[in-house]
N, C-alpha and C. Protein backbone atom coordinates (compact mmCIF):
# COMPACT_ATOMS: atom_id res chain seq x y z
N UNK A 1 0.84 -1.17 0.00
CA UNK A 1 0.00 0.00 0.00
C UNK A 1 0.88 1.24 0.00
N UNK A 2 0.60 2.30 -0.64
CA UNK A 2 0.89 3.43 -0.63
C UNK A 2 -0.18 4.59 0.38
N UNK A 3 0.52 5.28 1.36
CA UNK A 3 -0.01 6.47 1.88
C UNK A 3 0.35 7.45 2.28
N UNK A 4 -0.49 8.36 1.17
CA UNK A 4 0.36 9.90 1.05
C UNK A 4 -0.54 10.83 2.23
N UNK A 5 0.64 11.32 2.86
CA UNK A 5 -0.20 11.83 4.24
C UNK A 5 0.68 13.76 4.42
N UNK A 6 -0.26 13.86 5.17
CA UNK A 6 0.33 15.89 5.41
C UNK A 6 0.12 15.90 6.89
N UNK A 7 0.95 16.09 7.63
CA UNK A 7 0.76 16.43 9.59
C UNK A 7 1.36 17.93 9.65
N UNK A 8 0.54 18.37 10.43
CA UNK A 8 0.56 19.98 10.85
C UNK A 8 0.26 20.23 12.04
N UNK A 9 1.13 20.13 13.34
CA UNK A 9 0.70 21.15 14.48
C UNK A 9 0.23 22.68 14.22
N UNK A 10 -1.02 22.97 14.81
CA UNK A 10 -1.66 23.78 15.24
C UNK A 10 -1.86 24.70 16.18
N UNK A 11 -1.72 26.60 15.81
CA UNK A 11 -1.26 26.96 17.03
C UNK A 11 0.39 27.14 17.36
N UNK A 12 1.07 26.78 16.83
CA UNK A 12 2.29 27.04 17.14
C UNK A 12 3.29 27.78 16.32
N UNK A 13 2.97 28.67 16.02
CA UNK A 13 3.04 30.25 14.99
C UNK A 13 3.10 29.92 13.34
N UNK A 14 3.77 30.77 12.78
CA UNK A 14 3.78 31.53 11.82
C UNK A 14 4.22 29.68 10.43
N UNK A 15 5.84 28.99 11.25
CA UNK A 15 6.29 28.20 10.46
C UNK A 15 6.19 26.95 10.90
N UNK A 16 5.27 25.92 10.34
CA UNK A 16 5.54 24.54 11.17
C UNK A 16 6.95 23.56 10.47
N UNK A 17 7.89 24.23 9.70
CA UNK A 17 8.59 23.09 9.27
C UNK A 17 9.77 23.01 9.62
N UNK A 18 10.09 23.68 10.98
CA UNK A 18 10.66 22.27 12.69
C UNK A 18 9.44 20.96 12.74
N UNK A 19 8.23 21.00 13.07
CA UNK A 19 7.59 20.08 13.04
C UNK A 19 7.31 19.10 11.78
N UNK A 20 7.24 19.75 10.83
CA UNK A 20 7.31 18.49 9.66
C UNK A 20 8.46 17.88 9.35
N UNK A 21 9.60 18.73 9.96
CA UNK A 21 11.12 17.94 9.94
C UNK A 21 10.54 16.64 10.76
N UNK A 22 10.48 17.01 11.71
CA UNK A 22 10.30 15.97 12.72
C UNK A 22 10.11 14.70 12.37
N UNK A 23 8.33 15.19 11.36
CA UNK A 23 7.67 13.85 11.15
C UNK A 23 8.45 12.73 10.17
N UNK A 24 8.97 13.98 8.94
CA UNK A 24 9.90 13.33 8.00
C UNK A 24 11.01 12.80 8.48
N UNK A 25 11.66 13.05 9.15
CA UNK A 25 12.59 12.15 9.94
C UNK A 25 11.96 10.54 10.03
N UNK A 26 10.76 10.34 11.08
CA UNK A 26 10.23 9.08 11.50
C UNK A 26 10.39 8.68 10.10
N UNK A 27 9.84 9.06 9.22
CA UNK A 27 9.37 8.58 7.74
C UNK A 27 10.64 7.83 7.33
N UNK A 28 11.69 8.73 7.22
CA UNK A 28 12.67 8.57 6.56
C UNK A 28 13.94 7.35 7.24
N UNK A 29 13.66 7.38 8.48
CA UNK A 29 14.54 6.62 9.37
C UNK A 29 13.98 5.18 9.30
N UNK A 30 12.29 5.07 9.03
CA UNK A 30 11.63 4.05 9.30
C UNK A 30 12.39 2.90 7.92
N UNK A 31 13.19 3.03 7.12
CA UNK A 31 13.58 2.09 6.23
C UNK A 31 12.44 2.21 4.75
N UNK A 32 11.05 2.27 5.20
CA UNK A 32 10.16 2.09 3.85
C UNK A 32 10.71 2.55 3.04
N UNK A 33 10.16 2.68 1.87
CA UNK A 33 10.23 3.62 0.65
C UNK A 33 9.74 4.55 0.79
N UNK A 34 10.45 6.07 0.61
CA UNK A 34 9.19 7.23 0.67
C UNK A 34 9.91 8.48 -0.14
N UNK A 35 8.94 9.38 0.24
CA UNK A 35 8.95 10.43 -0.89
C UNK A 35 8.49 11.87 -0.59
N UNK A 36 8.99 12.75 0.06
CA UNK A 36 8.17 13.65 0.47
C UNK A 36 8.46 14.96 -0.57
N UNK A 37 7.08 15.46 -1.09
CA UNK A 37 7.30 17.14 -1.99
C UNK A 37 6.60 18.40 -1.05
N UNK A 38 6.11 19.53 -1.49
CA UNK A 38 5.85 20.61 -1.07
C UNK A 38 4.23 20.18 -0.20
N UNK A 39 3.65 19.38 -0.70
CA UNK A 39 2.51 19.13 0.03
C UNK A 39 2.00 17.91 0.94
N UNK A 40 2.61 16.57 0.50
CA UNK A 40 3.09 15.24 1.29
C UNK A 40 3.62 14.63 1.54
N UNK A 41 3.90 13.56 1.95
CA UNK A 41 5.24 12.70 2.57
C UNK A 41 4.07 11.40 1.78
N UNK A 42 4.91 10.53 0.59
CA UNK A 42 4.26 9.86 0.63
C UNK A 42 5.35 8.21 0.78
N UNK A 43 4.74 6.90 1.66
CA UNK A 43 5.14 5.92 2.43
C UNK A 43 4.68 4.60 1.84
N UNK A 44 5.72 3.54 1.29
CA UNK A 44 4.95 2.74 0.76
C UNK A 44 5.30 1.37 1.60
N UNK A 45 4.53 0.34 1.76
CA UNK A 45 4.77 -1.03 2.70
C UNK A 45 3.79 -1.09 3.06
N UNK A 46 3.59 -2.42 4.02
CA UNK A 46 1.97 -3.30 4.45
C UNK A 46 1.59 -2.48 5.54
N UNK A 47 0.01 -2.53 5.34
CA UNK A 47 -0.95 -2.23 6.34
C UNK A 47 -0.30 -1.53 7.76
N UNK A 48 -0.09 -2.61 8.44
CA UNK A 48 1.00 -2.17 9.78
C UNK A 48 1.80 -1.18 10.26
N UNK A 49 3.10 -1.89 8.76
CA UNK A 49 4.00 -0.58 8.75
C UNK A 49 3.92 0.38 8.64
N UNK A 50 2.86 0.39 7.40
CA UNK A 50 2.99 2.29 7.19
C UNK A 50 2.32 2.64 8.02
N UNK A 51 0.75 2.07 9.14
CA UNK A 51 0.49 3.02 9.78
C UNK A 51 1.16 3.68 10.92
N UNK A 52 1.93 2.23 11.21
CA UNK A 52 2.57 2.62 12.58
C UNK A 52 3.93 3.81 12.12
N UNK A 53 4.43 4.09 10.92
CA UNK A 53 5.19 4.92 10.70
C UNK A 53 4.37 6.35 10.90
N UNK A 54 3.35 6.09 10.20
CA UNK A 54 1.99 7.77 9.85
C UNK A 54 1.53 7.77 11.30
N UNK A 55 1.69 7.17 12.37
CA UNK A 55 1.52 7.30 13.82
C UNK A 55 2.51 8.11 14.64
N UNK A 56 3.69 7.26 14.18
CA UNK A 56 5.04 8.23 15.25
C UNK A 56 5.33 9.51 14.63
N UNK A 57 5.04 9.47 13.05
CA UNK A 57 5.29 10.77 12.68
C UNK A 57 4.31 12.06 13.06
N UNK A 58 3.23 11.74 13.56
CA UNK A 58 1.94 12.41 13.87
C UNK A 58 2.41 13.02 15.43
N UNK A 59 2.93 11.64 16.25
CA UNK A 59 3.54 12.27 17.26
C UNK A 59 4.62 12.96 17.23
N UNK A 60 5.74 13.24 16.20
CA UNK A 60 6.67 13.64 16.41
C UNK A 60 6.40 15.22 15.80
N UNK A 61 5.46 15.21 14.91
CA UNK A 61 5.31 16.42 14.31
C UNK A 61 4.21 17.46 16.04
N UNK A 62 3.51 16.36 16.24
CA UNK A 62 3.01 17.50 17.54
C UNK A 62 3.48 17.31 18.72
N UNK A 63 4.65 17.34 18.73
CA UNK A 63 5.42 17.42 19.94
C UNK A 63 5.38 19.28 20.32
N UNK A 64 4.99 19.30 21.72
CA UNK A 64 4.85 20.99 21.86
C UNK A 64 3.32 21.60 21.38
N UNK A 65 2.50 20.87 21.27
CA UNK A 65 1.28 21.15 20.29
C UNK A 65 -0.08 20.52 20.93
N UNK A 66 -1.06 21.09 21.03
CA UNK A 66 -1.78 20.56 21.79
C UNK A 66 -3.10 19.79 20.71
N UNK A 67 -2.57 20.00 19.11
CA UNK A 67 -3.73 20.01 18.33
C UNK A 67 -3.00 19.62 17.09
N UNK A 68 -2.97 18.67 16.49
CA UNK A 68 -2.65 18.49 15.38
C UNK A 68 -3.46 18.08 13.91
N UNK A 69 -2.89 18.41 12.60
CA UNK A 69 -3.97 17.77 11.70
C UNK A 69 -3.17 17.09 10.42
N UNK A 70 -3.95 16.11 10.38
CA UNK A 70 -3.70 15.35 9.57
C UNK A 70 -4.57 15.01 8.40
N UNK A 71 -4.22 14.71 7.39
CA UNK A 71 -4.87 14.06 5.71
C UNK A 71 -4.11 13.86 5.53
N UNK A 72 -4.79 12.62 5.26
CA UNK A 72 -4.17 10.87 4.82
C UNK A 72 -5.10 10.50 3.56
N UNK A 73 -4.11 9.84 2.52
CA UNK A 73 -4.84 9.10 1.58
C UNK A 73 -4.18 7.87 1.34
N UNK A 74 -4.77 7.04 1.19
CA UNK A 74 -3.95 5.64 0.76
C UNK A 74 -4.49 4.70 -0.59
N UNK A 75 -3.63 4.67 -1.37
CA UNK A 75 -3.73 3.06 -1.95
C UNK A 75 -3.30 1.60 -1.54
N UNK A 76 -4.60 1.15 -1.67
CA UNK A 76 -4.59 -0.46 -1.12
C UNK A 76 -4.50 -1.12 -1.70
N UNK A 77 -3.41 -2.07 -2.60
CA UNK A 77 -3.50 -2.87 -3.94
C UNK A 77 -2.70 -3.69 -3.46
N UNK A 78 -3.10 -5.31 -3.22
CA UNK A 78 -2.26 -6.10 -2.74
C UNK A 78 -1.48 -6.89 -3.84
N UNK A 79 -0.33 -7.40 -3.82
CA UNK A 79 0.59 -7.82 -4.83
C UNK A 79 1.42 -6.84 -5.60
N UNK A 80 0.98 -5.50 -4.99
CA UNK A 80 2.12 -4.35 -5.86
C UNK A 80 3.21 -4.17 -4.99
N UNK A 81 4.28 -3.86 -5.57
CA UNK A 81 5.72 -3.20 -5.12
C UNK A 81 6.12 -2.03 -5.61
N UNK A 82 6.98 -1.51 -4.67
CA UNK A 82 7.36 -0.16 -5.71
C UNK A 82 6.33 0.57 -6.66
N UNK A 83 5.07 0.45 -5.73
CA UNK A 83 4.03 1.51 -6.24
C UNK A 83 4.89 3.37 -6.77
N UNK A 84 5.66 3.61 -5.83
CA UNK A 84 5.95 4.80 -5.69
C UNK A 84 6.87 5.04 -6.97
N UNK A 85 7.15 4.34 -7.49
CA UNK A 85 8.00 4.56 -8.63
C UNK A 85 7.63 4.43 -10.10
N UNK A 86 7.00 2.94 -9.76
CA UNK A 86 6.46 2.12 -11.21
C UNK A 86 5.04 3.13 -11.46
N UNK A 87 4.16 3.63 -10.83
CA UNK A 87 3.29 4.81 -11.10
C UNK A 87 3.68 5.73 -11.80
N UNK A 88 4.48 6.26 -11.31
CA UNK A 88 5.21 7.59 -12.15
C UNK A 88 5.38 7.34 -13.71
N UNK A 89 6.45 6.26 -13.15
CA UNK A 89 7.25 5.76 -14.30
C UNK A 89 6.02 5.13 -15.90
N UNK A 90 4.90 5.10 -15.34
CA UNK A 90 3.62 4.69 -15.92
C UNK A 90 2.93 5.75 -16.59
N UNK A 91 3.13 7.05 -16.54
CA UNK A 91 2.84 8.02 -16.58
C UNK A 91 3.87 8.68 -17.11
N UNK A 92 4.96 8.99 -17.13
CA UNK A 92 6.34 9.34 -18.05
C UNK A 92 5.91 8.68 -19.17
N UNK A 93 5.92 7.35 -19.13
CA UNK A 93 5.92 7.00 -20.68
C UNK A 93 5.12 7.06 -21.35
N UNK A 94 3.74 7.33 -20.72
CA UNK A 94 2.68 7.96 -21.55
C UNK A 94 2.80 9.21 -21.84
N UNK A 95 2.94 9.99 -21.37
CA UNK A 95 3.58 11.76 -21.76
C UNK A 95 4.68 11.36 -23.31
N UNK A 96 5.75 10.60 -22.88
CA UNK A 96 6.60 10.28 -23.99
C UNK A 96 6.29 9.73 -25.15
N UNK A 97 4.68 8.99 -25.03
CA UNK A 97 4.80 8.70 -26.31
C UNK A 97 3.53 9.38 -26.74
N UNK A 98 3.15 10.38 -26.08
CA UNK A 98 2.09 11.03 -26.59
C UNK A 98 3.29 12.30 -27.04
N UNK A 99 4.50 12.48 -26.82
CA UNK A 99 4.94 14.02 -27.71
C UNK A 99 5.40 13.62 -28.76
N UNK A 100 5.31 12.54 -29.67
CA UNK A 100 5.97 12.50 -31.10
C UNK A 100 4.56 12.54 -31.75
């Protein structure tokens, strides 16, 4: 499964990204595959893993915070790997062979 998720403490001024460091850290330390751009962190592996990763990162992003928010989306497709790549990569080559 793939799940692309956004955590934001609330309330705690102007810049939260000390706190999304945070979360991206868990993300990134946790071993999965992942991917984070300007709007999500997205996490790919079974059921379990990724939630319990989209858990500590939730805590680590509201550390100091009495309120946090989260959106989460996931794909659930069992027997895929390397969703996070082979997608893209699925989509490149359609762009590519739609410019000749």
């Amino acid at each position: 499964m793939i799940v692309a998720f956004s955590v934001s403490p609330m309330g705690t001024g102007d810049s939260v990204a000390p706190a999304v460091a945070r979360a991206v850290r868990v993300v990134r330390e946790s071993g999965l595959p992942n991917r984070t751009d300007a709007m999500f962190t997205s996490v790919e592996g079974e059921w379990d893993e990724v939630m319990d990763v989209v858990k500590r990162a939730v805590a680590a992003a509201g550390e100091g915070s009495s309120r946090v928010s989260l959106v989460l989306k996931a794909d659930i497709r069992e027997g895929v790997t390397d969703g996070l790549t082979s997608k893209v990569e699925a989509v490149e080559r359609e762009l590519a062979e739609g410019a000749g």
